[in-house]
PDB file of N, CA and C in Angstrom:
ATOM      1  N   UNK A   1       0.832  -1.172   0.000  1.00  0.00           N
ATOM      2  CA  UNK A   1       0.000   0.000   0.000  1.00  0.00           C
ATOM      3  C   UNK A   1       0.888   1.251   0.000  1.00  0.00           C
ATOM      4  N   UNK A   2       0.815   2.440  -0.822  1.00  0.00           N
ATOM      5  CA  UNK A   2       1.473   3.331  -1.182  1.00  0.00           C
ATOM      6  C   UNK A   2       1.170   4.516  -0.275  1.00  0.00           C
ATOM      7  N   UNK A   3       1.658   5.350   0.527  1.00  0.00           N
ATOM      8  CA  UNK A   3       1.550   6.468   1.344  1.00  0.00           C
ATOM      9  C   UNK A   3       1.968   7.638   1.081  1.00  0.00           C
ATOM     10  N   UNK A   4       0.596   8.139   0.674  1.00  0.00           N
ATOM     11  CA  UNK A   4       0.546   9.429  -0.183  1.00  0.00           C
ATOM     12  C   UNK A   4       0.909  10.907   0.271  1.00  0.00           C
ATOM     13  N   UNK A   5       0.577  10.785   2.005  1.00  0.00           N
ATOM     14  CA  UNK A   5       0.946  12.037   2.064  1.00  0.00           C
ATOM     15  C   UNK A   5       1.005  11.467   3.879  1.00  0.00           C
ATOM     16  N   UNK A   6       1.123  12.688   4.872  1.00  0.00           N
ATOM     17  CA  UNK A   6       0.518  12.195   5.931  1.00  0.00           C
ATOM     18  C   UNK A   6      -0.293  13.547   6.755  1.00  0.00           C
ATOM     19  N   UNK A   7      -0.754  12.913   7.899  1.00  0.00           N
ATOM     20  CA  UNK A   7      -1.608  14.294   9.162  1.00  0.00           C
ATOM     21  C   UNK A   7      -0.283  14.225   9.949  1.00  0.00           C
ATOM     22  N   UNK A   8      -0.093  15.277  10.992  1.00  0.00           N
ATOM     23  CA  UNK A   8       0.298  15.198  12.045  1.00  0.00           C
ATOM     24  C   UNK A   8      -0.733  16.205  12.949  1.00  0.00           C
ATOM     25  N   UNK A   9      -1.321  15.738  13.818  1.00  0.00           N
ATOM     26  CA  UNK A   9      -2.358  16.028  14.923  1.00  0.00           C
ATOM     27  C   UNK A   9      -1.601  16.020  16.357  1.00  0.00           C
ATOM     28  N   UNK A  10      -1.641  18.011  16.312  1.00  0.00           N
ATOM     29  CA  UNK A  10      -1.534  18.263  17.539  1.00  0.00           C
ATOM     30  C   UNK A  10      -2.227  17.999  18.684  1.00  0.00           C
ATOM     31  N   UNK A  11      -2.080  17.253  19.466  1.00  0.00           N
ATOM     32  CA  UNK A  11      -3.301  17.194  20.695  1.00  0.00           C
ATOM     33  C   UNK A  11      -2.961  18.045  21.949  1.00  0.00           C
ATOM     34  N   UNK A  12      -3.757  18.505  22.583  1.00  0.00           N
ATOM     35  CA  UNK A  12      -3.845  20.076  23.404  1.00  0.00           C
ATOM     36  C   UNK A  12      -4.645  19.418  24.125  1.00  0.00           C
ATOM     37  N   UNK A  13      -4.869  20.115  25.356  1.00  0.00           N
ATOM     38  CA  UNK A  13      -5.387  20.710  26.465  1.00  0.00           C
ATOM     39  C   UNK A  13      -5.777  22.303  26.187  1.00  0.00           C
ATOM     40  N   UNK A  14      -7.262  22.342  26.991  1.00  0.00           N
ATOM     41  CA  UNK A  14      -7.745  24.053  26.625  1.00  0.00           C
ATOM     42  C   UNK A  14      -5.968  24.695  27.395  1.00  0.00           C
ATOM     43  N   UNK A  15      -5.349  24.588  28.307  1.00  0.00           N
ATOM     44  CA  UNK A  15      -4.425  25.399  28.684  1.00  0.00           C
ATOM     45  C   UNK A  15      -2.882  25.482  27.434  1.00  0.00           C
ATOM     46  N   UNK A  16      -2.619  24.583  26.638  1.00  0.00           N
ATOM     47  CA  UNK A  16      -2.352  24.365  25.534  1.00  0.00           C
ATOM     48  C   UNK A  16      -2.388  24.762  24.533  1.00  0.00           C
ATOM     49  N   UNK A  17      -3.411  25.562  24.234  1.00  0.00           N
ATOM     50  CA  UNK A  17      -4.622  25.744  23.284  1.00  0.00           C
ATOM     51  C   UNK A  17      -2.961  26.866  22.507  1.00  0.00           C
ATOM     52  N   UNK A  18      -2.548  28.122  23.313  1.00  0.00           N
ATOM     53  CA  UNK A  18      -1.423  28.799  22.694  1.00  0.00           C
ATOM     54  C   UNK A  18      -0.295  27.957  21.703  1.00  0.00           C
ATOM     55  N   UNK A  19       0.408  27.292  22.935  1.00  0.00           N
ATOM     56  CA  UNK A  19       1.418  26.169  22.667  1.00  0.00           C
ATOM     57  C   UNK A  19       1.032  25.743  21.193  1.00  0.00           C
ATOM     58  N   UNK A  20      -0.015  24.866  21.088  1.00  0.00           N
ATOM     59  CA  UNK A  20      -0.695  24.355  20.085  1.00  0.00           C
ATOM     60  C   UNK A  20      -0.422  25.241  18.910  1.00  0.00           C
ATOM     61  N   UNK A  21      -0.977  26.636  18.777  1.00  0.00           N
ATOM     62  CA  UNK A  21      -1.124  27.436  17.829  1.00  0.00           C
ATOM     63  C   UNK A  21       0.239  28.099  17.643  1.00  0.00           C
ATOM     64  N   UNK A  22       1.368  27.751  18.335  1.00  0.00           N
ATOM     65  CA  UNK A  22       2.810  28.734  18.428  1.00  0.00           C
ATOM     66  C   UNK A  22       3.184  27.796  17.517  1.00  0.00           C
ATOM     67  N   UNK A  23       3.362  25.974  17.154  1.00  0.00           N
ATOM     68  CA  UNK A  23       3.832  25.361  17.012  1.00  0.00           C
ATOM     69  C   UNK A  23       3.330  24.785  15.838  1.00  0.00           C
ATOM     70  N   UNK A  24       1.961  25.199  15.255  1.00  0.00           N
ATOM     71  CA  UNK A  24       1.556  24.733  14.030  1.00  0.00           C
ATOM     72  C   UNK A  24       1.669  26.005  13.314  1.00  0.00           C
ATOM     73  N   UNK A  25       2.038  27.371  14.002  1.00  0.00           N
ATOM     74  CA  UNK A  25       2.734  28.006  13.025  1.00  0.00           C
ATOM     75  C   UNK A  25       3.914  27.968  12.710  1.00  0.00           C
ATOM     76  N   UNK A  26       4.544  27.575  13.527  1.00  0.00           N
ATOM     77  CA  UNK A  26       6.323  27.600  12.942  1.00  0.00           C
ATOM     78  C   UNK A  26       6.146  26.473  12.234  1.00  0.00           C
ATOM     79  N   UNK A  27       4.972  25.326  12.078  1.00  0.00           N
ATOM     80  CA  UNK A  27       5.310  24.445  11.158  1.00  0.00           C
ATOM     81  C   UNK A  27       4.968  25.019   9.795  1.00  0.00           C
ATOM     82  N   UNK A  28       4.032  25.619   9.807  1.00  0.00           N
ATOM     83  CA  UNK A  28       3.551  26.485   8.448  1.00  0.00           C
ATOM     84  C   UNK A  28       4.852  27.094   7.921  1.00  0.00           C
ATOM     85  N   UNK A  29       5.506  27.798   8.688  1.00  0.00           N
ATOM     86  CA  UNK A  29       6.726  28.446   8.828  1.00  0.00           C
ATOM     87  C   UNK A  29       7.587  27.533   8.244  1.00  0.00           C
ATOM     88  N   UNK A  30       7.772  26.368   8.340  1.00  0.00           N
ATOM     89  CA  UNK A  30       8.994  25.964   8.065  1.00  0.00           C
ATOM     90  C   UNK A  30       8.733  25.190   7.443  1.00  0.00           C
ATOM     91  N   UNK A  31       7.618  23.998   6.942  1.00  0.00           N
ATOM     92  CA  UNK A  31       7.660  23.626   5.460  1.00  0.00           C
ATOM     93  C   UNK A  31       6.420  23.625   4.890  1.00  0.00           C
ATOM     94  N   UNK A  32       5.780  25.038   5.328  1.00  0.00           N
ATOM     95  CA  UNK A  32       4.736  25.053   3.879  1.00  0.00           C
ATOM     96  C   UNK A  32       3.527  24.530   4.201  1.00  0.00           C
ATOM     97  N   UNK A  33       3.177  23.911   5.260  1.00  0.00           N
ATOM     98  CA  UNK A  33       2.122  22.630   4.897  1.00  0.00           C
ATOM     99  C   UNK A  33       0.846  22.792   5.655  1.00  0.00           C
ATOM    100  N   UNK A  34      -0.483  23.120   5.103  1.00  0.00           N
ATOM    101  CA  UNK A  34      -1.814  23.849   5.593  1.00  0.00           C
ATOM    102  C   UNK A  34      -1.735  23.284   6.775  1.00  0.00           C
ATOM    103  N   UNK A  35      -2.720  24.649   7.960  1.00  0.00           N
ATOM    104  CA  UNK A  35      -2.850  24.073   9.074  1.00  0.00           C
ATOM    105  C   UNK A  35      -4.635  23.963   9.370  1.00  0.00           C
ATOM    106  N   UNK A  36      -4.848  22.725   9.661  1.00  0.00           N
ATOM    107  CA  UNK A  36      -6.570  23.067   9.834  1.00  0.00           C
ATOM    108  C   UNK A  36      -7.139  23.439  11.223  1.00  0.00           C
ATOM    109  N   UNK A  37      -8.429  23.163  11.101  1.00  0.00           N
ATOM    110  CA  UNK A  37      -9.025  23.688  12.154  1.00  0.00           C
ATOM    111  C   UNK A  37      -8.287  23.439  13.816  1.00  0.00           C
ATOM    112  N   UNK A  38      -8.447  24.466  15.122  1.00  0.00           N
ATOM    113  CA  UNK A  38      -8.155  23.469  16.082  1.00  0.00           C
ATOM    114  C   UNK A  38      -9.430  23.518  16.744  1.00  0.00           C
ATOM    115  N   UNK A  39      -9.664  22.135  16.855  1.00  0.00           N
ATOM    116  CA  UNK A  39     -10.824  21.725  17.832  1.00  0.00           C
ATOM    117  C   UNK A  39     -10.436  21.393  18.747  1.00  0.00           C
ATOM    118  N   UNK A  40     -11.714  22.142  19.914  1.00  0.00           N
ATOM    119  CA  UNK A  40     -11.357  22.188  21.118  1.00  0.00           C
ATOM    120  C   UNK A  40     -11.636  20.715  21.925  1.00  0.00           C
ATOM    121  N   UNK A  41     -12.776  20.206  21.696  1.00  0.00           N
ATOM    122  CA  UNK A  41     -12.967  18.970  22.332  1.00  0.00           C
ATOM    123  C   UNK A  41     -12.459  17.382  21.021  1.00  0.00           C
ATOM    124  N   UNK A  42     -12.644  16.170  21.452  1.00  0.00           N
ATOM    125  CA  UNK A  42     -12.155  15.536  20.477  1.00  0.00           C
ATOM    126  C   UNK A  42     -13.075  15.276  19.627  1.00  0.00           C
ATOM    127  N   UNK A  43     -12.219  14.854  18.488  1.00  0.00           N
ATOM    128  CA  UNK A  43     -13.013  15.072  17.095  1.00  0.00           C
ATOM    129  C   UNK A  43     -12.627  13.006  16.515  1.00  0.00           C
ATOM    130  N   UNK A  44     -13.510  12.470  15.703  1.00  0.00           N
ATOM    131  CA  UNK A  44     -13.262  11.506  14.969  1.00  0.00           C
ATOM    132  C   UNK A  44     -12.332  10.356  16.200  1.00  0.00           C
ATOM    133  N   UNK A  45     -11.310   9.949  16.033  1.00  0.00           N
ATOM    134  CA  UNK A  45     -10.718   8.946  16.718  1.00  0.00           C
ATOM    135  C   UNK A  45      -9.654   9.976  18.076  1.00  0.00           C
ATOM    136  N   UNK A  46      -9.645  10.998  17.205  1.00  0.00           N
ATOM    137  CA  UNK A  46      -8.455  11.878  18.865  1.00  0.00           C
ATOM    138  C   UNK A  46      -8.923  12.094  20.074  1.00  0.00           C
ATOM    139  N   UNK A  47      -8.007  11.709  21.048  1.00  0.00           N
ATOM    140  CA  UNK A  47      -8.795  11.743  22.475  1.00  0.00           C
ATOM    141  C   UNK A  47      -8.799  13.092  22.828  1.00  0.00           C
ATOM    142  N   UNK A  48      -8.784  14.044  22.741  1.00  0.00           N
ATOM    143  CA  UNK A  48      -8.768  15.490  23.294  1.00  0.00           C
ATOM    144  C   UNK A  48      -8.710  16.268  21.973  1.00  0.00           C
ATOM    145  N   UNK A  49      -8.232  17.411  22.354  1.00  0.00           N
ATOM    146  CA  UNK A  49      -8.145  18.752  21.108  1.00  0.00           C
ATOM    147  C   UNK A  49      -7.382  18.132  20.549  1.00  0.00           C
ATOM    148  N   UNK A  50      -7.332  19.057  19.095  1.00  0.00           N
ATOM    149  CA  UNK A  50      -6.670  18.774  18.078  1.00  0.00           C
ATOM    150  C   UNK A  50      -6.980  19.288  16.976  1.00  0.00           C
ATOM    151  N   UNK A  51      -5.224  19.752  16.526  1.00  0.00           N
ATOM    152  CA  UNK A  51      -5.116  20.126  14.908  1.00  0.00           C
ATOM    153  C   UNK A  51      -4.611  19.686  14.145  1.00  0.00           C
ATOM    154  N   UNK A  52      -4.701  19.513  12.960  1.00  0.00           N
ATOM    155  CA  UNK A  52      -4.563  18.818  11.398  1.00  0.00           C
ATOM    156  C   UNK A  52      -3.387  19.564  10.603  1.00  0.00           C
ATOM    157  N   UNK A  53      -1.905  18.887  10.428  1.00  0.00           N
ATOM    158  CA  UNK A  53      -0.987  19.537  10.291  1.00  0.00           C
ATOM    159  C   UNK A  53      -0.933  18.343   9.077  1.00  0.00           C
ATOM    160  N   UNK A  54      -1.242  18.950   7.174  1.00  0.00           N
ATOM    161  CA  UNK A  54      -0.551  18.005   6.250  1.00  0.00           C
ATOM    162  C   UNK A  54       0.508  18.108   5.739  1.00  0.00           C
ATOM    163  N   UNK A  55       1.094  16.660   5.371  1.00  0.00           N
ATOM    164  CA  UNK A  55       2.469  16.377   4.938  1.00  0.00           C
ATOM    165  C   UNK A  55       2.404  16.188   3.834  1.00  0.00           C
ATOM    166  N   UNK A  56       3.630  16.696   2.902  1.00  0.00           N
ATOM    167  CA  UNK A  56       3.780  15.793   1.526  1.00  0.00           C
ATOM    168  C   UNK A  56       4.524  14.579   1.793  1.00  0.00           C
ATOM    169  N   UNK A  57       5.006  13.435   1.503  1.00  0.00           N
ATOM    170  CA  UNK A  57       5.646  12.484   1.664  1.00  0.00           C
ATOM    171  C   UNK A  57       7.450  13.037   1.976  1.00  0.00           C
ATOM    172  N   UNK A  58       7.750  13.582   0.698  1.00  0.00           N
ATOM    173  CA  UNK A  58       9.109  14.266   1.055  1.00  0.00           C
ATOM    174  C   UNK A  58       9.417  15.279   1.971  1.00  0.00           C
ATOM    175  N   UNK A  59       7.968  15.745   3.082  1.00  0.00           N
ATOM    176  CA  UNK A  59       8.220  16.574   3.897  1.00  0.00           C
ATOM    177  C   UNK A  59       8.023  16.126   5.117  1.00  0.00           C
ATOM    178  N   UNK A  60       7.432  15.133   5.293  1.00  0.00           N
ATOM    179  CA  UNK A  60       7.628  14.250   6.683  1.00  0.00           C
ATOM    180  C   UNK A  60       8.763  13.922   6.960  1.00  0.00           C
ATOM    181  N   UNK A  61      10.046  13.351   6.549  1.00  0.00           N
ATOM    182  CA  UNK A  61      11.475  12.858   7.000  1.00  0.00           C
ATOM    183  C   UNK A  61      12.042  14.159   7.881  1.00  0.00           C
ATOM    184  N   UNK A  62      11.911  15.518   7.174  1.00  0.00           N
ATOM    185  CA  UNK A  62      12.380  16.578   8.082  1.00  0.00           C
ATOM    186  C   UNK A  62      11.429  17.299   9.005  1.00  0.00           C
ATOM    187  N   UNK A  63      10.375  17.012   8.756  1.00  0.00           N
ATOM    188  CA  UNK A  63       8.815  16.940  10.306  1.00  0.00           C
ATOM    189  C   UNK A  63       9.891  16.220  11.060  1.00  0.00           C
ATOM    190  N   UNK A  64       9.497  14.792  11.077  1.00  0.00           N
ATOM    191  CA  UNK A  64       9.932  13.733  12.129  1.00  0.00           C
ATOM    192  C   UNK A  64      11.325  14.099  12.594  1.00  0.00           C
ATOM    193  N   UNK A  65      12.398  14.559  12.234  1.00  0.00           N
ATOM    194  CA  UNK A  65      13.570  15.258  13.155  1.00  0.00           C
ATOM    195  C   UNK A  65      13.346  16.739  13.349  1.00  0.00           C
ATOM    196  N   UNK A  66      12.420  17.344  13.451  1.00  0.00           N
ATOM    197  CA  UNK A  66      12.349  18.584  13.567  1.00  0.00           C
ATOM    198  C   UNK A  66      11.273  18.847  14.603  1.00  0.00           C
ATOM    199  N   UNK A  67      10.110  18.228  14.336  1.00  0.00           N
ATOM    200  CA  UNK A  67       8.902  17.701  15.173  1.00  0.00           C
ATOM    201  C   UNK A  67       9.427  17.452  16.675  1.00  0.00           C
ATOM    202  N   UNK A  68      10.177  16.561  17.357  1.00  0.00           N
ATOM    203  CA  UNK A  68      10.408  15.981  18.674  1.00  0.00           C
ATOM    204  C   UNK A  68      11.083  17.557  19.887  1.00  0.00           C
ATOM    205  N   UNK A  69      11.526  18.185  18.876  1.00  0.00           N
ATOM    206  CA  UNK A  69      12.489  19.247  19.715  1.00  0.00           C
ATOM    207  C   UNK A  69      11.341  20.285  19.692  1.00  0.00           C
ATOM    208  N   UNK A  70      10.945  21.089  18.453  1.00  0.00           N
ATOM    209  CA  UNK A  70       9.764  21.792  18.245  1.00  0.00           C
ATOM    210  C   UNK A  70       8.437  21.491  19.195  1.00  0.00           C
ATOM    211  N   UNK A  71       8.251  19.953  19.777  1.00  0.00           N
ATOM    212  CA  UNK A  71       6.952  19.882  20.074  1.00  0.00           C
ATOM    213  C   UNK A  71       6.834  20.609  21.486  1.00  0.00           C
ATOM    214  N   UNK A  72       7.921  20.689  22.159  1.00  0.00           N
ATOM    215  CA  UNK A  72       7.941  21.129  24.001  1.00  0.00           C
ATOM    216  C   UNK A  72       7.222  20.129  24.235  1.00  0.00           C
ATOM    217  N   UNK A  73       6.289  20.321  25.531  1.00  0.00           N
ATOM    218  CA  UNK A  73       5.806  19.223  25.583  1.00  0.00           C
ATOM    219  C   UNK A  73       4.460  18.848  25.246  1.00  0.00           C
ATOM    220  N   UNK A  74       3.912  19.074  23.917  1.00  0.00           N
ATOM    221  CA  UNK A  74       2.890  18.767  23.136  1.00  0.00           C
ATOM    222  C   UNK A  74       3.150  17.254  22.774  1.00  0.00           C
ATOM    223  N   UNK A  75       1.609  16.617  22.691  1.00  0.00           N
ATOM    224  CA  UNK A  75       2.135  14.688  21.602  1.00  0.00           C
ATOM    225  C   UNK A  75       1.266  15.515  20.362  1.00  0.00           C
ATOM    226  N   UNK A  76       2.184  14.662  19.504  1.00  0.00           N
ATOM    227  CA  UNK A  76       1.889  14.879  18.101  1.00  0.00           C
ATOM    228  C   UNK A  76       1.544  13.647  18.014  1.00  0.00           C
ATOM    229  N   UNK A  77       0.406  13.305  17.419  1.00  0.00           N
ATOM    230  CA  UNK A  77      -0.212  11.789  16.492  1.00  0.00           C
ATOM    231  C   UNK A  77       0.303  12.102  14.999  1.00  0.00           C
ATOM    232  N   UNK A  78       1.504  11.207  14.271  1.00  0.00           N
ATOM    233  CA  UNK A  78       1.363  11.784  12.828  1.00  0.00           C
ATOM    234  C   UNK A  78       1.053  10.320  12.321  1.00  0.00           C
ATOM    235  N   UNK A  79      -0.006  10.168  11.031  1.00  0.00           N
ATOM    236  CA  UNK A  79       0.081   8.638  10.465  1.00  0.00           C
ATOM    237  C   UNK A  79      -0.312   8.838   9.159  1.00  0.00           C
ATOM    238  N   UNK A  80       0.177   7.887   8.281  1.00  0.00           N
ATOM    239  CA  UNK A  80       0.417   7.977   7.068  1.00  0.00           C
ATOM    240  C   UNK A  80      -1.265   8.066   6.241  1.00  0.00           C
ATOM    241  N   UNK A  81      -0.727   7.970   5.145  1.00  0.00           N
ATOM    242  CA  UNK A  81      -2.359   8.694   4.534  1.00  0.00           C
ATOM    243  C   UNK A  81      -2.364   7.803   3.175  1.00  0.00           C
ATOM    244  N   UNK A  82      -2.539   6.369   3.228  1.00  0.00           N
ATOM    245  CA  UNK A  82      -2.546   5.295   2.463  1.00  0.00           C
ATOM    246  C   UNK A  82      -4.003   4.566   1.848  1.00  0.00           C
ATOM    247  N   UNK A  83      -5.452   5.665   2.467  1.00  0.00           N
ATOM    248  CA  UNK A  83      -6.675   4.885   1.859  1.00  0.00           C
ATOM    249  C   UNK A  83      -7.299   3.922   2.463  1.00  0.00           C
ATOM    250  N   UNK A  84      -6.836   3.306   3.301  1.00  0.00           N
ATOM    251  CA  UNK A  84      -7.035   2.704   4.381  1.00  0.00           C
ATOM    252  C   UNK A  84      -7.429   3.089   5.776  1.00  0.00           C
ATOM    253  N   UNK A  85      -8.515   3.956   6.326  1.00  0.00           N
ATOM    254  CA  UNK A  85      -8.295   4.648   7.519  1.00  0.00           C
ATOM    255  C   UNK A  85      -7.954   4.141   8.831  1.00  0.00           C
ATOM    256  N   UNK A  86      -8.632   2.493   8.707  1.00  0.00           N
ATOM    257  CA  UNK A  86      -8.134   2.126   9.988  1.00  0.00           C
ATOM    258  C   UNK A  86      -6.713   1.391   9.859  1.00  0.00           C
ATOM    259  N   UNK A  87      -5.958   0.956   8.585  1.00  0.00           N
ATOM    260  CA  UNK A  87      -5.116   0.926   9.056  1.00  0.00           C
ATOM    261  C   UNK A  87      -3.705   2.423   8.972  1.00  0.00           C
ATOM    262  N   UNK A  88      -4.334   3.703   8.459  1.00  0.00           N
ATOM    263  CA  UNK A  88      -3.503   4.457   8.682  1.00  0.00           C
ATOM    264  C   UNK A  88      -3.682   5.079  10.533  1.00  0.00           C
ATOM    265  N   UNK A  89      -4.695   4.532  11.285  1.00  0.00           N
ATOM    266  CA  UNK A  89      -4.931   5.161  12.447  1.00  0.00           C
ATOM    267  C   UNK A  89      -4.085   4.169  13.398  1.00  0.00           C
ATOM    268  N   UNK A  90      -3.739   2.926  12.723  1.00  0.00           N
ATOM    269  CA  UNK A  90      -2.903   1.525  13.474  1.00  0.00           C
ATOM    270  C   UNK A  90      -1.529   1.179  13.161  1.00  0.00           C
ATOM    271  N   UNK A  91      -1.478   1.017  11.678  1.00  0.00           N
ATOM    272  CA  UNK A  91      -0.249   0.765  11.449  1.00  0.00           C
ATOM    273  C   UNK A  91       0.957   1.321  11.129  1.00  0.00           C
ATOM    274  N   UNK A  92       0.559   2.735  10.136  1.00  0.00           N
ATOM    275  CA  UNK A  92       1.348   3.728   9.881  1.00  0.00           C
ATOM    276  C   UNK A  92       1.394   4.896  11.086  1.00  0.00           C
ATOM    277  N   UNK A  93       1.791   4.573  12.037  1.00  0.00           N
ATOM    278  CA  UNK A  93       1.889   5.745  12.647  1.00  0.00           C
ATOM    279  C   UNK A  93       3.046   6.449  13.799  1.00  0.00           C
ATOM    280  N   UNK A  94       3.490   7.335  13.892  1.00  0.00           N
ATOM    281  CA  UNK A  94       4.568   8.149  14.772  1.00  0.00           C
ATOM    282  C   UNK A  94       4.124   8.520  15.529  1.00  0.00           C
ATOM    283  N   UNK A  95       4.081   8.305  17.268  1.00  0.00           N
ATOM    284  CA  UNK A  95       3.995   9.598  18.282  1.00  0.00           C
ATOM    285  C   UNK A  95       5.223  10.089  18.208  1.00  0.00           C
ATOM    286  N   UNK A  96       4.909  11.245  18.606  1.00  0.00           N
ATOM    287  CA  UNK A  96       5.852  12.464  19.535  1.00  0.00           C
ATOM    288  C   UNK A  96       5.311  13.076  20.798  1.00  0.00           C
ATOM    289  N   UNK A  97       6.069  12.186  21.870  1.00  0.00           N
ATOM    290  CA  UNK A  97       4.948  12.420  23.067  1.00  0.00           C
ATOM    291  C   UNK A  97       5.135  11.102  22.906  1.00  0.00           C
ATOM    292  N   UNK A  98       4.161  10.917  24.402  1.00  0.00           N
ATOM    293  CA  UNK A  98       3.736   9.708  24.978  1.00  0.00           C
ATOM    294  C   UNK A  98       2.070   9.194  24.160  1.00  0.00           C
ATOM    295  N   UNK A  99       2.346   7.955  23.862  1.00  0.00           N
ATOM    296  CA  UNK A  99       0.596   8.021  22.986  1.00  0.00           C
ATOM    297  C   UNK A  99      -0.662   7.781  23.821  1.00  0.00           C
ATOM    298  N   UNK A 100      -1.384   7.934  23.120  1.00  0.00           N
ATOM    299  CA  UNK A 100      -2.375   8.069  24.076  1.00  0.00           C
ATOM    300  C   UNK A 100      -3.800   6.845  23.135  1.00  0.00           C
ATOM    301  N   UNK A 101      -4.369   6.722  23.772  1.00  0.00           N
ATOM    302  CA  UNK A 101      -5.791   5.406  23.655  1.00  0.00           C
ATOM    303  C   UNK A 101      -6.251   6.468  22.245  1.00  0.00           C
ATOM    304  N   UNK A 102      -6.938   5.518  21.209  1.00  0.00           N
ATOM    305  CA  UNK A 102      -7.411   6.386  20.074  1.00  0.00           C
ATOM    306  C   UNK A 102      -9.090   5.872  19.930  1.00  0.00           C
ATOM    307  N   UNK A 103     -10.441   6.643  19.793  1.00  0.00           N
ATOM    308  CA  UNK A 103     -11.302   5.802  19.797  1.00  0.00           C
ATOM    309  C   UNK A 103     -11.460   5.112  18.246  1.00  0.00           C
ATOM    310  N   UNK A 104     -11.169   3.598  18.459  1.00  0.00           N
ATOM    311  CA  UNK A 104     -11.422   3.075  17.107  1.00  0.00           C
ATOM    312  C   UNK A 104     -12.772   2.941  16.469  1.00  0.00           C
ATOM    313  N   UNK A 105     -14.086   2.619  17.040  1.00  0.00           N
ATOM    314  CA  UNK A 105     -14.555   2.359  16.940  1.00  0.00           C
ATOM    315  C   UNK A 105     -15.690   3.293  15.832  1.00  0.00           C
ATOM    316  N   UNK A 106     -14.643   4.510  15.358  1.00  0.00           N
ATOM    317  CA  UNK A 106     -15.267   5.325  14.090  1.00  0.00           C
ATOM    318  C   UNK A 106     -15.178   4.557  12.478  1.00  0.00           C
ATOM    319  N   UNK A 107     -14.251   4.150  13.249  1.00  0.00           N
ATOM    320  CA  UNK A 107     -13.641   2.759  12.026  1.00  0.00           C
ATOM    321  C   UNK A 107     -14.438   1.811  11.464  1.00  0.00           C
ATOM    322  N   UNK A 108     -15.483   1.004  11.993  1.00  0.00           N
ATOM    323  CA  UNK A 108     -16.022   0.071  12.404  1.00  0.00           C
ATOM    324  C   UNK A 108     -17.613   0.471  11.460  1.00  0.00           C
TER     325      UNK A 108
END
């Protein structure tokens, strides 16, 4: 299965909520890549807040070493974007941060 692009999903706390928005701009900042909505409560499978940070394929390798230092102490969920949703929510995927329980059952 071919992986077309990927998310990386900031997850926040309302006290966060800055942090969150300091850090999906310097990602805008530094390679380009739309930032979507941030929702305050959880949305689809994320357990808390969260924003929608996309990757091109050739721009994830310098996310993922750039991402861990950048995050302070934010978790980033990033997972690949292959057409498959439940297995891009299982198999393709990077924390940054400690991970956290995902609800699968949107999947289903």
């Amino acid at each position: 299965m071919a992986i077309r692009g990927f998310h990386a999903h900031i997850y926040f706390d309302p006290p966060e909520l800055d942090r969150a928005k300091a850090f999906a701009e310097a990602a805008r900042a530094e390679f380009g890549c739309p930032v979507g909505h941030f929702h305050s409560a959880p949305v689809g499978p994320h357990p808390r807040g969260s924003c929608q940070l996309s990757l091109r394929p050739e721009q994830f390798a310098r996310f993922a070493v750039w991402a861990p230092e950048a995050r302070g102490e934010l978790t980033i969920f990033a997972h690949g974007l292959s057409g498959d949703d439940l297995a891009d929510h299982t198999r393709y995927v990077v924390w940054f941060g400690a991970s956290e329980p995902l609800d699968m059952s949107i999947f289903n």
